[in-house]
C-alpha atoms as a PDB file:
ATOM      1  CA  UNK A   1       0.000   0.000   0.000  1.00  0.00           C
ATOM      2  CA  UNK A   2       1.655   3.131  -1.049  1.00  0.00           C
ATOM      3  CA  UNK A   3       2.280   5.758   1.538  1.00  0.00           C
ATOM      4  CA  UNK A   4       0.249   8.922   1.481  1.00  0.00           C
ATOM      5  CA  UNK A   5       1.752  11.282   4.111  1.00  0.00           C
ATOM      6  CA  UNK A   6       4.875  11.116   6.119  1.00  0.00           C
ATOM      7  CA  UNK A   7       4.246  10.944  10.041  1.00  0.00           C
ATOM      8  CA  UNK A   8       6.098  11.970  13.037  1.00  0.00           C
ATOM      9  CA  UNK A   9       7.275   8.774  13.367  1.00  0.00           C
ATOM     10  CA  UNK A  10       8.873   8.733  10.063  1.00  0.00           C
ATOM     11  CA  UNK A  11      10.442  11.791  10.619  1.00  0.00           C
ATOM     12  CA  UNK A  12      12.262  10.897  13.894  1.00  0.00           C
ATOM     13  CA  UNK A  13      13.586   7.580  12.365  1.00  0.00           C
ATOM     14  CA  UNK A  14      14.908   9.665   9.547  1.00  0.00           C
ATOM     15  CA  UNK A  15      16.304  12.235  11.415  1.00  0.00           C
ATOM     16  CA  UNK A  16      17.678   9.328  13.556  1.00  0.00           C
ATOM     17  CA  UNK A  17      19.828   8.303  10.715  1.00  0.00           C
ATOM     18  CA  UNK A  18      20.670  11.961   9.846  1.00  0.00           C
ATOM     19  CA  UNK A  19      21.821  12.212  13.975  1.00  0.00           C
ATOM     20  CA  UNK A  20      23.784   8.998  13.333  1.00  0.00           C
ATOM     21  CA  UNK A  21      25.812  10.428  10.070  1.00  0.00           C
ATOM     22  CA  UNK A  22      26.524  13.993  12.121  1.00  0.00           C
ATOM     23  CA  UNK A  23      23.778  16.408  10.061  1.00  0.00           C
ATOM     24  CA  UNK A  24      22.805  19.010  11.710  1.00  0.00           C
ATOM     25  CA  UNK A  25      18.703  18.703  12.174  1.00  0.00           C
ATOM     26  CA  UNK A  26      18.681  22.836  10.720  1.00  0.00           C
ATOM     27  CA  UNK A  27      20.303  21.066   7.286  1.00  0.00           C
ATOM     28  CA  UNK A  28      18.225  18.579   6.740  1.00  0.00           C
ATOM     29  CA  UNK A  29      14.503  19.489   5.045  1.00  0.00           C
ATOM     30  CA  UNK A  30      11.714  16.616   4.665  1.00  0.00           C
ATOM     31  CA  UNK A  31       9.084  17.167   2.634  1.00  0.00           C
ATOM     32  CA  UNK A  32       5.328  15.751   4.204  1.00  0.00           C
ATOM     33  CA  UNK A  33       4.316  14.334   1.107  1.00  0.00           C
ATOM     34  CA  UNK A  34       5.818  11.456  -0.372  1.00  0.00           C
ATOM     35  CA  UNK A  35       6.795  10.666  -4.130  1.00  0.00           C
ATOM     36  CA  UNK A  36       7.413   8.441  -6.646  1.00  0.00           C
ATOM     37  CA  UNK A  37      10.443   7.740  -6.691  1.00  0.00           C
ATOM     38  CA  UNK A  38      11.601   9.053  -3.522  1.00  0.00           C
ATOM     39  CA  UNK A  39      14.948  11.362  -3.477  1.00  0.00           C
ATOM     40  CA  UNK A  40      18.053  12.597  -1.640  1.00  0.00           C
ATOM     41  CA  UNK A  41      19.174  15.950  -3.061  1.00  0.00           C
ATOM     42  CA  UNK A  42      21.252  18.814  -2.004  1.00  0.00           C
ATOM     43  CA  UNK A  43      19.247  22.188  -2.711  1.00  0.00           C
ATOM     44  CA  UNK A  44      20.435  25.362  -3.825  1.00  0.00           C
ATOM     45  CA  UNK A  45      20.468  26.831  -0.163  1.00  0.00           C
ATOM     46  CA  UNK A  46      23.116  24.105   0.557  1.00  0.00           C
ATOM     47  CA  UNK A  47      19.959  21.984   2.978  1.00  0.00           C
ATOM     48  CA  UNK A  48      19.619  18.296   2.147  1.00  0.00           C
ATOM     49  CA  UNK A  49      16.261  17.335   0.948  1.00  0.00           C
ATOM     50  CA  UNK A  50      15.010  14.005   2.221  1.00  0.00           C
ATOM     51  CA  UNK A  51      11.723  12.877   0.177  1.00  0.00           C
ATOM     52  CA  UNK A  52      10.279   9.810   1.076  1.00  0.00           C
ATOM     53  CA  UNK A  53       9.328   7.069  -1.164  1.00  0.00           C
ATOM     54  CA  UNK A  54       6.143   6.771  -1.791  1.00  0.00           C
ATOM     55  CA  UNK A  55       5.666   3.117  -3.266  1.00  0.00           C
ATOM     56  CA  UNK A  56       8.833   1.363  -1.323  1.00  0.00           C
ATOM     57  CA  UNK A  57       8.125  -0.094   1.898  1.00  0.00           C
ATOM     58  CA  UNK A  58       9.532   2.482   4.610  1.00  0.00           C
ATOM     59  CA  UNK A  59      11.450  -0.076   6.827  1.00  0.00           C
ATOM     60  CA  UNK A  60      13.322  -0.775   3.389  1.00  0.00           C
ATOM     61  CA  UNK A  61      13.848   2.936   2.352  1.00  0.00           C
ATOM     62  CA  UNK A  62      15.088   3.838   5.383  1.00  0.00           C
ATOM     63  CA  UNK A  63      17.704   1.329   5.600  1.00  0.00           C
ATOM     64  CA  UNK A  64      19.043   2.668   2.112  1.00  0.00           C
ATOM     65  CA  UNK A  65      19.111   6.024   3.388  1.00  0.00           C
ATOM     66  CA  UNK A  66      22.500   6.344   5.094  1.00  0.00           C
ATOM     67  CA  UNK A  67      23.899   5.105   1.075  1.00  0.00           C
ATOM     68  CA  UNK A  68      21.809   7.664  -0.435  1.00  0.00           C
ATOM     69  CA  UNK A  69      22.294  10.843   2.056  1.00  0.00           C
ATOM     70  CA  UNK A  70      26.278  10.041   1.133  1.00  0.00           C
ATOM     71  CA  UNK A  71      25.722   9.757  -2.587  1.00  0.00           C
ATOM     72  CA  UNK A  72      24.020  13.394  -2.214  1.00  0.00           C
ATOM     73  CA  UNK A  73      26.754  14.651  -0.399  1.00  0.00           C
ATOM     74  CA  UNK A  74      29.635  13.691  -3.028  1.00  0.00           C
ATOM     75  CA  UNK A  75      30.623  10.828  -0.857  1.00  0.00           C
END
């Protein structure tokens, strides 16, 4: 079942993984509304834009986050 809004919840388990790679929670800009496909990005204002997946299971995207926030960053 496709997500349709990102929760509370979701947010604190992704900004868990953004606490566990050092970002500072002022950096880091999550969108409410999911797409598809999901995306990591660095915006023009130098914040990293974390946009959940829509159609992936969560549990799943999340664990592929840490990859993807360092593949944003030039890592």
């Amino acid at each position: 079942m496709p997500l349709t809004v990102v929760s509370f919840k979701h947010i604190s388990q992704i900004l868990g993984v953004t606490d566990s790679l050092g970002l500072n929670r002022e950096w880091v800009e999550i969108p409410l509304s999911p797409q598809s496909p999901g995306a990591v990005r660095r915006l023009t204002n130098g914040k990293l834009e974390i946009v959940v997946d829509a159609d992936q299971p969560f549990e799943e995207w999340l664990l592929s986050l840490p990859t993807r926030i360092q593949l944003a960053q030039g890592a």
